[in-house]
N, C-alpha and C. Protein backbone atom coordinates (compact mmCIF):
# COMPACT_ATOMS: atom_id res chain seq x y z
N UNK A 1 -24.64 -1.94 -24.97
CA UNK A 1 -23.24 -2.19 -25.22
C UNK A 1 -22.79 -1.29 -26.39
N UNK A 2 -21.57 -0.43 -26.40
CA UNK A 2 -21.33 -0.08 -27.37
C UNK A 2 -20.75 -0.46 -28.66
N UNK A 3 -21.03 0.15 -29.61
CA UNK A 3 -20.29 -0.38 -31.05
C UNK A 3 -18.81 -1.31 -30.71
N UNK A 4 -18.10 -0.27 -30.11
CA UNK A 4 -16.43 -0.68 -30.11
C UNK A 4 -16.60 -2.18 -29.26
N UNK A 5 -17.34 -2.06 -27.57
CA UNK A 5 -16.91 -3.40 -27.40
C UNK A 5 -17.06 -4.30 -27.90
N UNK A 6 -18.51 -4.48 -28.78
CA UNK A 6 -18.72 -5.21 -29.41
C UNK A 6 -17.68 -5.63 -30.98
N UNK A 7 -17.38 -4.46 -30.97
CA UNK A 7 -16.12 -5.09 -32.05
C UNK A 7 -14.68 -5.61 -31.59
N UNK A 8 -14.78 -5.46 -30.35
CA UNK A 8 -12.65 -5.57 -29.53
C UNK A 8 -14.06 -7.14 -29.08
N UNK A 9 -14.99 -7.73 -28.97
CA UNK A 9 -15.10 -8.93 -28.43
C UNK A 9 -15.10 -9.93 -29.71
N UNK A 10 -14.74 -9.14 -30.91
CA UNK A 10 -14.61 -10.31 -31.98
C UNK A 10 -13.13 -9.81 -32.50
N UNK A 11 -12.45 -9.91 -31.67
CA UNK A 11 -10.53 -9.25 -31.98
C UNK A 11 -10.34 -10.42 -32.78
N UNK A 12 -10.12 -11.75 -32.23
CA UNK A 12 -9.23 -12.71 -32.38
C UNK A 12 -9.80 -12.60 -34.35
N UNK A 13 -11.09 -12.22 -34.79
CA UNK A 13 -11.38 -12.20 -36.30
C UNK A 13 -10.80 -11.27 -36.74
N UNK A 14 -10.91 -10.13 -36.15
CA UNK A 14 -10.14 -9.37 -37.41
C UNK A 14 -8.73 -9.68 -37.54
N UNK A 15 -8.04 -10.24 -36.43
CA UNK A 15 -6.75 -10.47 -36.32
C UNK A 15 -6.01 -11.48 -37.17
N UNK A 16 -7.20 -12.23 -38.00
CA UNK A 16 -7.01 -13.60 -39.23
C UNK A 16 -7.36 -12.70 -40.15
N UNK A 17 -8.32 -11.36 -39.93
CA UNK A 17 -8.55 -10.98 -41.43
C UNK A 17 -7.62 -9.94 -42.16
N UNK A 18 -6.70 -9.45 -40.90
CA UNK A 18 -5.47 -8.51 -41.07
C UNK A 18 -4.22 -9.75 -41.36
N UNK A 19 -4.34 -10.72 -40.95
CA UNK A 19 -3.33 -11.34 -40.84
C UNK A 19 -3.54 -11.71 -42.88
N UNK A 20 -4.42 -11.84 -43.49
CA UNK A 20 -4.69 -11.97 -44.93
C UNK A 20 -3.79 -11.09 -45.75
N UNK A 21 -3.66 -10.46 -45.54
CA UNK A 21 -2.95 -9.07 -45.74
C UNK A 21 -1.59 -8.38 -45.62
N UNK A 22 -1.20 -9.01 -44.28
CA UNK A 22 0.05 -8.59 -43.82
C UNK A 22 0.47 -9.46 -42.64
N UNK A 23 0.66 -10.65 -42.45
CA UNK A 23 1.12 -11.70 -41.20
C UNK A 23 1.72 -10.92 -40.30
N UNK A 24 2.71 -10.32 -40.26
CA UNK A 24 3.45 -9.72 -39.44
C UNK A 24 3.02 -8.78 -38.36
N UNK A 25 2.58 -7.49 -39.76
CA UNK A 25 1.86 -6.50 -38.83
C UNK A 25 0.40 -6.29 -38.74
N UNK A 26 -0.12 -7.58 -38.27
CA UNK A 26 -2.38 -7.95 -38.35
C UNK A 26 -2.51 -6.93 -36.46
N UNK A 27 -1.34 -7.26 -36.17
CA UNK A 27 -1.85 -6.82 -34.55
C UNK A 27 -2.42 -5.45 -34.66
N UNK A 28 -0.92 -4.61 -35.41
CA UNK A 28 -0.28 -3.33 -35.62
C UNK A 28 -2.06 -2.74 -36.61
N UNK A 29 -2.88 -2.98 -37.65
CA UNK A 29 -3.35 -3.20 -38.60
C UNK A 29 -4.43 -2.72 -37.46
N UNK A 30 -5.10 -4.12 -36.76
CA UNK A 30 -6.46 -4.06 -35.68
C UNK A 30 -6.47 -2.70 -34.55
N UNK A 31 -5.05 -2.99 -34.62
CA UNK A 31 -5.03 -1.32 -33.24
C UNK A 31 -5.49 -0.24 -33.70
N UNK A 32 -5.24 0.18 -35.23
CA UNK A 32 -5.16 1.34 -35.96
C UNK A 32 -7.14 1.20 -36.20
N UNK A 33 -7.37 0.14 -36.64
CA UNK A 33 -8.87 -0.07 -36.60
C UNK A 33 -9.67 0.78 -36.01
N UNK A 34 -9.35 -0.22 -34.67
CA UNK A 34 -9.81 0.41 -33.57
C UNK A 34 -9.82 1.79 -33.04
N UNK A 35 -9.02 2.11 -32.74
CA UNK A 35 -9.09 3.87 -33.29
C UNK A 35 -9.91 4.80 -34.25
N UNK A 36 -9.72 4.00 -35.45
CA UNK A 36 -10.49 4.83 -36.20
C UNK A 36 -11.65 4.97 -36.01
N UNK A 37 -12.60 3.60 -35.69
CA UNK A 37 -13.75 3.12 -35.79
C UNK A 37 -13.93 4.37 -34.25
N UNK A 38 -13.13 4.33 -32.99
CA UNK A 38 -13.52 4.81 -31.89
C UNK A 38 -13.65 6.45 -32.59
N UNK A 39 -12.60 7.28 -33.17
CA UNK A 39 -12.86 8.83 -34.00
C UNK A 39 -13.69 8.69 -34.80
N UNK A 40 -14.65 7.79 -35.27
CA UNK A 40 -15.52 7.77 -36.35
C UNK A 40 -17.11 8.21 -35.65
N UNK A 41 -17.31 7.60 -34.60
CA UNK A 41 -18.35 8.02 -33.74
C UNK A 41 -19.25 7.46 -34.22
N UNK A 42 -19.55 6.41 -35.06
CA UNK A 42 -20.75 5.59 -35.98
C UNK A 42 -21.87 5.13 -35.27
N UNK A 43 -22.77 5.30 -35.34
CA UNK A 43 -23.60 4.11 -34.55
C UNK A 43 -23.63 2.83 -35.03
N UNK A 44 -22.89 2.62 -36.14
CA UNK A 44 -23.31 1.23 -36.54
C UNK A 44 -22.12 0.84 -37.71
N UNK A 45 -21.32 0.05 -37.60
CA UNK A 45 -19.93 -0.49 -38.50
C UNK A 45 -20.45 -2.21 -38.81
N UNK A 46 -19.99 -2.82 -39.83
CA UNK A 46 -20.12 -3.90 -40.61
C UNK A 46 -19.36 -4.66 -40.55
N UNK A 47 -19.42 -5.70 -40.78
CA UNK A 47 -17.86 -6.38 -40.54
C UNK A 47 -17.35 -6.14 -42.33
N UNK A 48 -18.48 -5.93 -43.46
CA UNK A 48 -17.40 -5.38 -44.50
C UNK A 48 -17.12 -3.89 -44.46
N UNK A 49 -17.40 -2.99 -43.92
CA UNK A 49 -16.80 -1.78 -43.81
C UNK A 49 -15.32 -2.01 -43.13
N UNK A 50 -15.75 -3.02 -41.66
CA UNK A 50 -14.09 -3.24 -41.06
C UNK A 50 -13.10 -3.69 -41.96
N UNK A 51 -13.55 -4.54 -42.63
CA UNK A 51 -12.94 -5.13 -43.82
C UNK A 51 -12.27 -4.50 -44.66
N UNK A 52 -12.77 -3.58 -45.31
CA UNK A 52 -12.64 -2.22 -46.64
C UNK A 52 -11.19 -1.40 -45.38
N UNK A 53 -11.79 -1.26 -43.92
CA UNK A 53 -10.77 -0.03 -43.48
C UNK A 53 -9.78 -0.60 -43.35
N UNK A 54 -9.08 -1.89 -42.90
CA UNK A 54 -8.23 -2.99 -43.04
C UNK A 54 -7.45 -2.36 -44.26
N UNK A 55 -8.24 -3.35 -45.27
CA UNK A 55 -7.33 -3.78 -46.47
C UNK A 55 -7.06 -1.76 -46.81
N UNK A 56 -7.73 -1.04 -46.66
CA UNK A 56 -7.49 0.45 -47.00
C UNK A 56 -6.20 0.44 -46.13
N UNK A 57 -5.99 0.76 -44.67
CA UNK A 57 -4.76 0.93 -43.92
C UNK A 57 -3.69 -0.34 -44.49
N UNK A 58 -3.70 -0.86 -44.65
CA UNK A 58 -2.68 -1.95 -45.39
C UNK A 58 -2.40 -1.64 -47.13
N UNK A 59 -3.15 -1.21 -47.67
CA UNK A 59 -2.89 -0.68 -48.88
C UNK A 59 -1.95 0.88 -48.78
N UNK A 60 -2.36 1.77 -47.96
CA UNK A 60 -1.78 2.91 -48.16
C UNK A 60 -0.48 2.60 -47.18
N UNK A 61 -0.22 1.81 -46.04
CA UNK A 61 1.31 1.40 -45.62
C UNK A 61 2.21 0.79 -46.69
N UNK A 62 1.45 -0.21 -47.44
CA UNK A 62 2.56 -0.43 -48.17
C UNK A 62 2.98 0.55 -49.72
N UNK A 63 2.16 1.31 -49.69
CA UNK A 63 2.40 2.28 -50.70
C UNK A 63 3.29 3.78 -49.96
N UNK A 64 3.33 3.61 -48.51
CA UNK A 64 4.48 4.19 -47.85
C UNK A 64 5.40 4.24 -47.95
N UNK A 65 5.57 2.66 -48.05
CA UNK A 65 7.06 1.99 -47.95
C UNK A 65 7.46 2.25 -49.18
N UNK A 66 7.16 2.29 -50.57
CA UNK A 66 7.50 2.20 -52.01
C UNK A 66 8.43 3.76 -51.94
């Protein structure tokens, strides 16, 4: 099984752990994830690395907006 499915079969978590962060846009947050993690080509992601790339893409959006 690869990395990614195994991470899109635990969605509904990151989707509470984006939602920590930003309620609104947790969907918007997991999509961008996902992507990255798929251009990253890793053999192997964490759930605190997912974590770190989260709160990272949510840190630099709202420093967009400023």
């Amino acid at each position: 099984m690869s990395i990614l499915l195994e991470i899109c079969n635990r969605h509904s978590r990151w989707i509470r752990m984006a939602q920590k962060f930003d309620y609104d846009n947790a969907e918007d947050l997991v999509q961008e994830m996902y992507l990255k993690i798929y251009n990253l080509n890793r053999a192997e992601v964490n759930e605190f690395y997912i974590y770190r790339m989260i709160k990272t893409m949510f840190l630099d959006e709202k420093k967009k907006k400023k």
